[in-house]
C-alpha atoms as a PDB file:
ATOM      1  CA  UNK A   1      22.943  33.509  13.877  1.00  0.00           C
ATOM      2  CA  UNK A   2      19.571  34.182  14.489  1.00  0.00           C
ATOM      3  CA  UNK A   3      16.282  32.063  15.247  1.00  0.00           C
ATOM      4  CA  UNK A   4      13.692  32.392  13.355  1.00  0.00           C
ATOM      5  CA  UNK A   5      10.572  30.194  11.521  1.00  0.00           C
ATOM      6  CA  UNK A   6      10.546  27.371  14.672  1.00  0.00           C
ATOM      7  CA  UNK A   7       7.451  26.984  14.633  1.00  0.00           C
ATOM      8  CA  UNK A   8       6.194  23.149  13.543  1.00  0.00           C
ATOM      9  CA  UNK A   9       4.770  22.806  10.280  1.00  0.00           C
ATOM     10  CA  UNK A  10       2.012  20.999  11.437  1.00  0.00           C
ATOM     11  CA  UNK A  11       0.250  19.932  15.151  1.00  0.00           C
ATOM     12  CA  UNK A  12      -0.210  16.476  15.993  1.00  0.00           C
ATOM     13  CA  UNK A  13      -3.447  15.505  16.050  1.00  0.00           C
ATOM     14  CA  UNK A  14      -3.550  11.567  15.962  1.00  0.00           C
ATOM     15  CA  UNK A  15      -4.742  10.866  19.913  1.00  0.00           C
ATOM     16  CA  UNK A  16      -7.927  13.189  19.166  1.00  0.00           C
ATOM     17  CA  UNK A  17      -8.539  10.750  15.793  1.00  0.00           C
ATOM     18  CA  UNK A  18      -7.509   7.845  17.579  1.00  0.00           C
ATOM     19  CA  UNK A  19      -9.669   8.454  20.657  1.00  0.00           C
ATOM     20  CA  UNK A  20     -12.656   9.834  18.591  1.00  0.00           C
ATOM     21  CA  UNK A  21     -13.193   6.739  15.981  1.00  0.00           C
ATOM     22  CA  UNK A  22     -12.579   4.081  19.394  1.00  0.00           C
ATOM     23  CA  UNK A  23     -15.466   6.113  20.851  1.00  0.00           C
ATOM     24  CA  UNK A  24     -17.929   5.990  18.178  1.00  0.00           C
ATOM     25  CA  UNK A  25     -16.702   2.766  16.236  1.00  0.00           C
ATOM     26  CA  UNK A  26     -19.247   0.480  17.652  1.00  0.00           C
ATOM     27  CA  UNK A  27     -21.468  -0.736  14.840  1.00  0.00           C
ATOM     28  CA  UNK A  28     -19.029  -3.064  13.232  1.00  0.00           C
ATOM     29  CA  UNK A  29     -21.711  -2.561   9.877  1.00  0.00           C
ATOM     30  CA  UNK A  30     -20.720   1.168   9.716  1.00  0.00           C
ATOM     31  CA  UNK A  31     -18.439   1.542   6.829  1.00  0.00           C
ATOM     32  CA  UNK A  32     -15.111   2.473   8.738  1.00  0.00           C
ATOM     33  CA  UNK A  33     -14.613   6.071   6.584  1.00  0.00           C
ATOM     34  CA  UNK A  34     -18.094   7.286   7.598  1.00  0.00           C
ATOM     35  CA  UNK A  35     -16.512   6.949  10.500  1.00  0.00           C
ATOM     36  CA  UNK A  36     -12.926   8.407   9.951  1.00  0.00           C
ATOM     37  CA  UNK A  37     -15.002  11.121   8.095  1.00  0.00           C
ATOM     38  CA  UNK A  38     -17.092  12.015  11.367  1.00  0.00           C
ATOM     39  CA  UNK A  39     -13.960  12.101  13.350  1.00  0.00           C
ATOM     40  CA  UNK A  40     -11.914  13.893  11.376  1.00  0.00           C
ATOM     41  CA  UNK A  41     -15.079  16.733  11.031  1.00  0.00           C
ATOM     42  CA  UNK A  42     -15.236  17.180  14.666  1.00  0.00           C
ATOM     43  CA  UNK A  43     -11.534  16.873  15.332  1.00  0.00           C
ATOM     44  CA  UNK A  44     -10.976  19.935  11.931  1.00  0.00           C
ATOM     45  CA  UNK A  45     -13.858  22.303  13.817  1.00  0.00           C
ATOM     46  CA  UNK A  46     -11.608  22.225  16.826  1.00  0.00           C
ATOM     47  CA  UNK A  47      -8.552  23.114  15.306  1.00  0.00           C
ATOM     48  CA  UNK A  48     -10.448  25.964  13.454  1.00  0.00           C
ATOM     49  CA  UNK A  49     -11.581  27.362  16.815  1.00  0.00           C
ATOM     50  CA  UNK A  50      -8.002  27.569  17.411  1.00  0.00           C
ATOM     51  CA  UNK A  51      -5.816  27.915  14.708  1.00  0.00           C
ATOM     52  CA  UNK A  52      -8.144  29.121  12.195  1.00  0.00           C
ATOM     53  CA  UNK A  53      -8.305  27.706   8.238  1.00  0.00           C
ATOM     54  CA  UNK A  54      -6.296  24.070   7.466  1.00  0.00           C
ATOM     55  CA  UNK A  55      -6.363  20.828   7.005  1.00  0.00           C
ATOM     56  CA  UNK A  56      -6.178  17.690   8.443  1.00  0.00           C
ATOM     57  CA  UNK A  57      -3.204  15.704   6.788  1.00  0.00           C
ATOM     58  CA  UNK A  58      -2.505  12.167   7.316  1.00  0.00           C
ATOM     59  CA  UNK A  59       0.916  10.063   6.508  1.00  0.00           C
ATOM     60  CA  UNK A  60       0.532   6.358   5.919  1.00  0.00           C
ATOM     61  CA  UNK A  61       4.504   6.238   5.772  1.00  0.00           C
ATOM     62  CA  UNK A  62       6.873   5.632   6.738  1.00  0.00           C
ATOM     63  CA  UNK A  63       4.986   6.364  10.329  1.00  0.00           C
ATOM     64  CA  UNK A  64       1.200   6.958  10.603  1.00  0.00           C
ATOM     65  CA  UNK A  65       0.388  10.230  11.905  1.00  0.00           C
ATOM     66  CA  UNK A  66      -2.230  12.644  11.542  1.00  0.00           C
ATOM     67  CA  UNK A  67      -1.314  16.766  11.564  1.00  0.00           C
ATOM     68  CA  UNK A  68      -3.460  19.397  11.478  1.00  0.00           C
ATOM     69  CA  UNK A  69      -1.539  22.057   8.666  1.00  0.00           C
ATOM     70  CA  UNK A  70      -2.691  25.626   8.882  1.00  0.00           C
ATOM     71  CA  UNK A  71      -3.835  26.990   5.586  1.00  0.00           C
ATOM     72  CA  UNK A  72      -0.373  29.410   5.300  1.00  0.00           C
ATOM     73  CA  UNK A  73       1.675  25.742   5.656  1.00  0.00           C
ATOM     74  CA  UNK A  74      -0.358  23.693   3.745  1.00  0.00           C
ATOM     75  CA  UNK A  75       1.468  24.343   0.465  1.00  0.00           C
ATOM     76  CA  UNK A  76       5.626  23.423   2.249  1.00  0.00           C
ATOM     77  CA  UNK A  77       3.563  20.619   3.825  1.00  0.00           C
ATOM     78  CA  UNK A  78       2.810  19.260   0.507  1.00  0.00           C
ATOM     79  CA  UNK A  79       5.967  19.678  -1.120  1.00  0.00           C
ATOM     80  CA  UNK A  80       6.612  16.090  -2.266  1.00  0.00           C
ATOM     81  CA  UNK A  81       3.445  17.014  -4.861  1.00  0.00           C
ATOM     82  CA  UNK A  82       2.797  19.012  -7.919  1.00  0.00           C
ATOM     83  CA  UNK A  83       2.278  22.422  -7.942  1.00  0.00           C
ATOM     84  CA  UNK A  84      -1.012  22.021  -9.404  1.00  0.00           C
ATOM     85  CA  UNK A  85      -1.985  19.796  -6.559  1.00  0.00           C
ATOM     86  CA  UNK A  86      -1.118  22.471  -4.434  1.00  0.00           C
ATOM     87  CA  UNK A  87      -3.020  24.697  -6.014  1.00  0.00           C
ATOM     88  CA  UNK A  88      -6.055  22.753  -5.969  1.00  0.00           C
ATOM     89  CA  UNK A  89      -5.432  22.211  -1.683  1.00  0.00           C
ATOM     90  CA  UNK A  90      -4.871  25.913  -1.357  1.00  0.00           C
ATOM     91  CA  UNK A  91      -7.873  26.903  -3.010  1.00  0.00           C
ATOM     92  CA  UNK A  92     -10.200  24.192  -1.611  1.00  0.00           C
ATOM     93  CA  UNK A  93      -9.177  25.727   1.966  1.00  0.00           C
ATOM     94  CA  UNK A  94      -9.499  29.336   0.418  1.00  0.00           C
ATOM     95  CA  UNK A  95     -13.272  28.360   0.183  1.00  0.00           C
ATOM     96  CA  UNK A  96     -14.235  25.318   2.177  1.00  0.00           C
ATOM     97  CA  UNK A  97     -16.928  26.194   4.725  1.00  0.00           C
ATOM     98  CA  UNK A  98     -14.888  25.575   8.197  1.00  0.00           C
ATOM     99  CA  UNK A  99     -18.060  25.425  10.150  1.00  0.00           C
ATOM    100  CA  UNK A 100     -19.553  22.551   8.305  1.00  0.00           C
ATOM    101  CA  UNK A 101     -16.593  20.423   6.580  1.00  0.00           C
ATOM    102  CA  UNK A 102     -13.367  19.739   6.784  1.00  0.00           C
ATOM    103  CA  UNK A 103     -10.500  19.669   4.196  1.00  0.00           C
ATOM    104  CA  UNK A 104      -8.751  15.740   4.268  1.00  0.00           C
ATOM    105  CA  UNK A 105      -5.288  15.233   2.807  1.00  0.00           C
ATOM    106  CA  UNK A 106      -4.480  11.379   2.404  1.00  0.00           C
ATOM    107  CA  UNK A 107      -0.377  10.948   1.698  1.00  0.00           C
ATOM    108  CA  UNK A 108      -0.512   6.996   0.745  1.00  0.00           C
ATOM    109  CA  UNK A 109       2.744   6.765  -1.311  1.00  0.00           C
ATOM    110  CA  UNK A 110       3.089   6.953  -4.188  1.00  0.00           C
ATOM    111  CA  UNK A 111      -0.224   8.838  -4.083  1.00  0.00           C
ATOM    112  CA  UNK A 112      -1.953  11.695  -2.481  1.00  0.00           C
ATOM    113  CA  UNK A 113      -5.582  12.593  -1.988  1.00  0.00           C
ATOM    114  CA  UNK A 114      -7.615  15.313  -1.472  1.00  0.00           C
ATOM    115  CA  UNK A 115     -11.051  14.399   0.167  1.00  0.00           C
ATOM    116  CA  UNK A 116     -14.067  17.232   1.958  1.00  0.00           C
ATOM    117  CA  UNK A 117     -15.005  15.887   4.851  1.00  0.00           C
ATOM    118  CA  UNK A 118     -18.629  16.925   5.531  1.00  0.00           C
ATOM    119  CA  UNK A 119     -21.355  15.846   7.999  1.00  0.00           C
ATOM    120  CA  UNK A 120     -22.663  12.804   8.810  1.00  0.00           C
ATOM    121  CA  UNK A 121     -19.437  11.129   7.593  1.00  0.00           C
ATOM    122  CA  UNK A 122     -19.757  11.536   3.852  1.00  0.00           C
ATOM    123  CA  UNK A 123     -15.581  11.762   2.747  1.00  0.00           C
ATOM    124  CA  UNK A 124     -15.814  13.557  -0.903  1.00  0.00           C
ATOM    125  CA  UNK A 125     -12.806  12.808  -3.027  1.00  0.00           C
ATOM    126  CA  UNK A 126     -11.995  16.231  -4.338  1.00  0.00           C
ATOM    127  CA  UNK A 127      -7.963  15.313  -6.286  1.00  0.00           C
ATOM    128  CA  UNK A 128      -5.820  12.513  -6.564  1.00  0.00           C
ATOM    129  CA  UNK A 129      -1.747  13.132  -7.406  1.00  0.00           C
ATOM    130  CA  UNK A 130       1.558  11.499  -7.146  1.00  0.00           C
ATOM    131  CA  UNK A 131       3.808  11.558  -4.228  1.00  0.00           C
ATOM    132  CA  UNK A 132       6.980  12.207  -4.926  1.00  0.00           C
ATOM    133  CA  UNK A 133      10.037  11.350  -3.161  1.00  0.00           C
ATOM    134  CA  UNK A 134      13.425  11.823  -5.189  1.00  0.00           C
ATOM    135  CA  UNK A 135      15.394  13.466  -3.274  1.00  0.00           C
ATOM    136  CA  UNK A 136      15.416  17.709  -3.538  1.00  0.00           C
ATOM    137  CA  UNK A 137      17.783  19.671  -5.316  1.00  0.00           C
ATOM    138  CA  UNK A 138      19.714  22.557  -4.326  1.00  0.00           C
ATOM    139  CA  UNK A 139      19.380  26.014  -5.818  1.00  0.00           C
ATOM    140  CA  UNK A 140      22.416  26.875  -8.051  1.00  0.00           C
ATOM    141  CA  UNK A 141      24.886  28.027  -6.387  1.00  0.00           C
ATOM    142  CA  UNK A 142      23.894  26.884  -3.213  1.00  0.00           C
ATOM    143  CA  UNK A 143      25.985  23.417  -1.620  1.00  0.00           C
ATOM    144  CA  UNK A 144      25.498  22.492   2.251  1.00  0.00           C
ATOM    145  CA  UNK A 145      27.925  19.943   4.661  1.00  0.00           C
ATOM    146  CA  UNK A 146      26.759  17.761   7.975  1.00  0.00           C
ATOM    147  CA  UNK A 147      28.452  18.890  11.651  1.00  0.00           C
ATOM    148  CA  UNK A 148      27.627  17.281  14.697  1.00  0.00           C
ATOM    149  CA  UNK A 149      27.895  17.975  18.126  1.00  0.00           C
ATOM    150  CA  UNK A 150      27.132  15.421  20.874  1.00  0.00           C
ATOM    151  CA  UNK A 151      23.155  14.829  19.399  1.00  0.00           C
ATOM    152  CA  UNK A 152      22.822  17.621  17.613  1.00  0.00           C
ATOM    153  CA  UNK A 153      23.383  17.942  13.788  1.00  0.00           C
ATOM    154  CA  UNK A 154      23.924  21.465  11.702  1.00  0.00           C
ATOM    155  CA  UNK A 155      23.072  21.084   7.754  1.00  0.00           C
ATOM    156  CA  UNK A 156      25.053  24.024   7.402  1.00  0.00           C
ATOM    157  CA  UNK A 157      24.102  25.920   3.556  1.00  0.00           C
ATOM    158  CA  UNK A 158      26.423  28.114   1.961  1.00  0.00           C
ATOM    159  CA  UNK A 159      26.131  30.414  -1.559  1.00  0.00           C
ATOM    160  CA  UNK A 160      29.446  30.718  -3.639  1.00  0.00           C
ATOM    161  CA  UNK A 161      28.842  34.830  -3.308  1.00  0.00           C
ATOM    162  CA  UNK A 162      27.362  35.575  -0.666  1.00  0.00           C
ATOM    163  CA  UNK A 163      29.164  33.165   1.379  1.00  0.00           C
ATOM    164  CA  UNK A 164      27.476  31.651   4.731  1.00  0.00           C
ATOM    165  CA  UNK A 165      23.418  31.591   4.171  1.00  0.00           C
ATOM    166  CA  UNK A 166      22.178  29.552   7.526  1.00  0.00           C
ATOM    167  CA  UNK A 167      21.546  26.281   9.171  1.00  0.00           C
ATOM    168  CA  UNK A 168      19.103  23.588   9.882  1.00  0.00           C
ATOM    169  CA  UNK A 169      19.609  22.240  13.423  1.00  0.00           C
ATOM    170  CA  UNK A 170      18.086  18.708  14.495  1.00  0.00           C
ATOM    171  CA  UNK A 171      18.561  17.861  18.310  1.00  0.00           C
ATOM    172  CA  UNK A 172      17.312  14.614  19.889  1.00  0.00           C
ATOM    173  CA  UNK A 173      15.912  15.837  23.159  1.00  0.00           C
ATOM    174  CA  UNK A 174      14.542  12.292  23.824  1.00  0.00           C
ATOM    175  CA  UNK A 175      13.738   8.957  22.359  1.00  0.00           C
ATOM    176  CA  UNK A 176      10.889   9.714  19.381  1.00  0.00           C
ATOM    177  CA  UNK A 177      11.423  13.323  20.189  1.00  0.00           C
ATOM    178  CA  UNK A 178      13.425  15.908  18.285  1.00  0.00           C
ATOM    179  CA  UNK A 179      13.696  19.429  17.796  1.00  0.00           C
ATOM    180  CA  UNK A 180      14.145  20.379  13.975  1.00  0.00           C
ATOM    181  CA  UNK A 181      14.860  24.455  13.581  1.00  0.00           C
ATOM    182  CA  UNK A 182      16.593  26.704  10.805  1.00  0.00           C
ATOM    183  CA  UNK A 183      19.045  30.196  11.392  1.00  0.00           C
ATOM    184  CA  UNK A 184      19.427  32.047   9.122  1.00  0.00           C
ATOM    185  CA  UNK A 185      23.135  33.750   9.180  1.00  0.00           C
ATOM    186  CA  UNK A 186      23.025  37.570  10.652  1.00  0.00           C
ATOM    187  CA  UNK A 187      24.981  40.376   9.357  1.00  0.00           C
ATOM    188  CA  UNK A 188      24.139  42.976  11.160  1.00  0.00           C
ATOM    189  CA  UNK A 189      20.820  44.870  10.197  1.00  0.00           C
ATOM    190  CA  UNK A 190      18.794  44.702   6.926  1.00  0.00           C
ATOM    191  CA  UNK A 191      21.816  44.603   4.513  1.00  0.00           C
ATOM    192  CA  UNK A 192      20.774  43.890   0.919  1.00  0.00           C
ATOM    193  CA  UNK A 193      23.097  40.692   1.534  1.00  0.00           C
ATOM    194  CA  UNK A 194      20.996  39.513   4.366  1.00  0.00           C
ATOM    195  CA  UNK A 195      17.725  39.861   2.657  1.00  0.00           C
ATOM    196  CA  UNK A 196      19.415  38.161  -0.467  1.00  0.00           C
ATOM    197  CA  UNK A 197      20.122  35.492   1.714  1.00  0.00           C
ATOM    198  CA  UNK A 198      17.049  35.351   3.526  1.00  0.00           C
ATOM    199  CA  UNK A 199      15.379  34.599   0.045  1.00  0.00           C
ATOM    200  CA  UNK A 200      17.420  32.009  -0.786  1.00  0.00           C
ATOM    201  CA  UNK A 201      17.343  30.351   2.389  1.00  0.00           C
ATOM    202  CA  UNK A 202      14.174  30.549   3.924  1.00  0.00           C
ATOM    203  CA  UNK A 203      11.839  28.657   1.514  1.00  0.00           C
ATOM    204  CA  UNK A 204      14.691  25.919   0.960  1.00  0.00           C
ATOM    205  CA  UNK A 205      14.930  25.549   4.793  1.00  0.00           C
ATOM    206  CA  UNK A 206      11.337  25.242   5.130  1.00  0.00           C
ATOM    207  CA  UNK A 207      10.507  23.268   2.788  1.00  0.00           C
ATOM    208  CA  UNK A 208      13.441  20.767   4.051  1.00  0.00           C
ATOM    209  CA  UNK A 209      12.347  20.753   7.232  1.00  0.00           C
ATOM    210  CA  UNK A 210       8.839  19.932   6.600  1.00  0.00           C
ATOM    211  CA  UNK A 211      10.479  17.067   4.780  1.00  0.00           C
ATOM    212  CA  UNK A 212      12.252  15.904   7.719  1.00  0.00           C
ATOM    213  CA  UNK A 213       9.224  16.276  10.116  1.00  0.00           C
ATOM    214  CA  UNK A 214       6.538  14.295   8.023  1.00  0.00           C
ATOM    215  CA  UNK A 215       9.253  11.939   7.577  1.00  0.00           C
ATOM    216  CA  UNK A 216       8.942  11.681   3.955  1.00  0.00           C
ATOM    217  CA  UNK A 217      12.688  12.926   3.485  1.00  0.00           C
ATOM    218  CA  UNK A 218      15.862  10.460   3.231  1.00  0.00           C
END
């Protein structure tokens, strides 16, 4: 097997948030979003600089943390919504104005919100959906077992014809830390087979996996 598609659905960004609002929290009659709003500006123009188009997305539960999702992940980030709510965050960062505002998911099960974060703290509430969180369903044909090895887990997926597809590997490199990655199975080349299975595999594996890192998948 190869590697491929490590890299994290979305970058940590809760110290920045954290450390901004303790900085300029100190009128306790400022409304506490004009204040998350402000932050979360200054802390989405950084990321820009650096990653280029995104959001910010923040998870109430089941652990608070606050990710910055480039505009290419935003839509496996969101899987646990509609696709017409991720059509409506896709566009909104297709045509948000980075330099100025800054595109605010809210994941507050069971619901999701869409907010445009602009200056002087104003928070805009663009969309409000359901979060789902049934558990996903495999594509036909498709069934997967659990290995382990020491601390390390393979969700190993297999198709009834085209036999081995790839795995998901989860290793605990430390307490609160752990590496989630998918392989995809290789045959040698660009076979038809191996693209088939890339097809199949890929978005199931990413989608999965961004499940397992916002922690909104059982």
């Amino acid at each position: 097997m190869k590697d491929s598609h490590n890299d994290p659905i979305g970058f940590s960004v809760k110290k920045l948030i954290e450390d901004g609002i303790a900085q300029i929290h100190t009128d306790p009659n400022r409304p506490f979003l004009e204040v998350f709003g402000t932050v979360a500006l200054q802390v989405a123009l950084a990321q820009y600089n650096e990653w280029d188009r995104g959001m910010i997305l923040g998870l109430e539960a089941p652990r608070k943390d606050f990710l910055y999702v480039r505009q290419a992940d935003s839509s496996v980030a969101l899987w646990m919504t509609s696709v017409e709510f991720k059509r409506e965050v896709a566009s909104v960062i297709q045509h948000y104005d980075p330099s100025n505002e800054a595109v605010v998911v809210m994941v507050v099960p069971p619901k999701v919100e869409l907010f445009i974060a602009r200056p002087n703290g104003v928070m805009d509430m663009l969309g409000i959906s359901n979060v789902v969180l049934t558990p996903m369903k495999m594509p036909t044909g498709v069934s997967f077992r659990k290995e382990q090895e020491g601390t390390t887990f393979y969700y190993v997926f297999t198709h009834k014809e085209l036999g081995k597809l790839g795995r998901i590997v989860i290793k605990q490199q430390s307490p609160g830390q752990t590496e989630i990655k998918c392989e995809i199975v290789d045959s040698g080349g660009f076979s038809s087979k191996t693209k088939q299975r890339a097809e199949i595999f890929y978005p199931l594996a990413q989608q999965l996996i961004a499940g397992m890192e916002l922690g909104l998948l059982k």
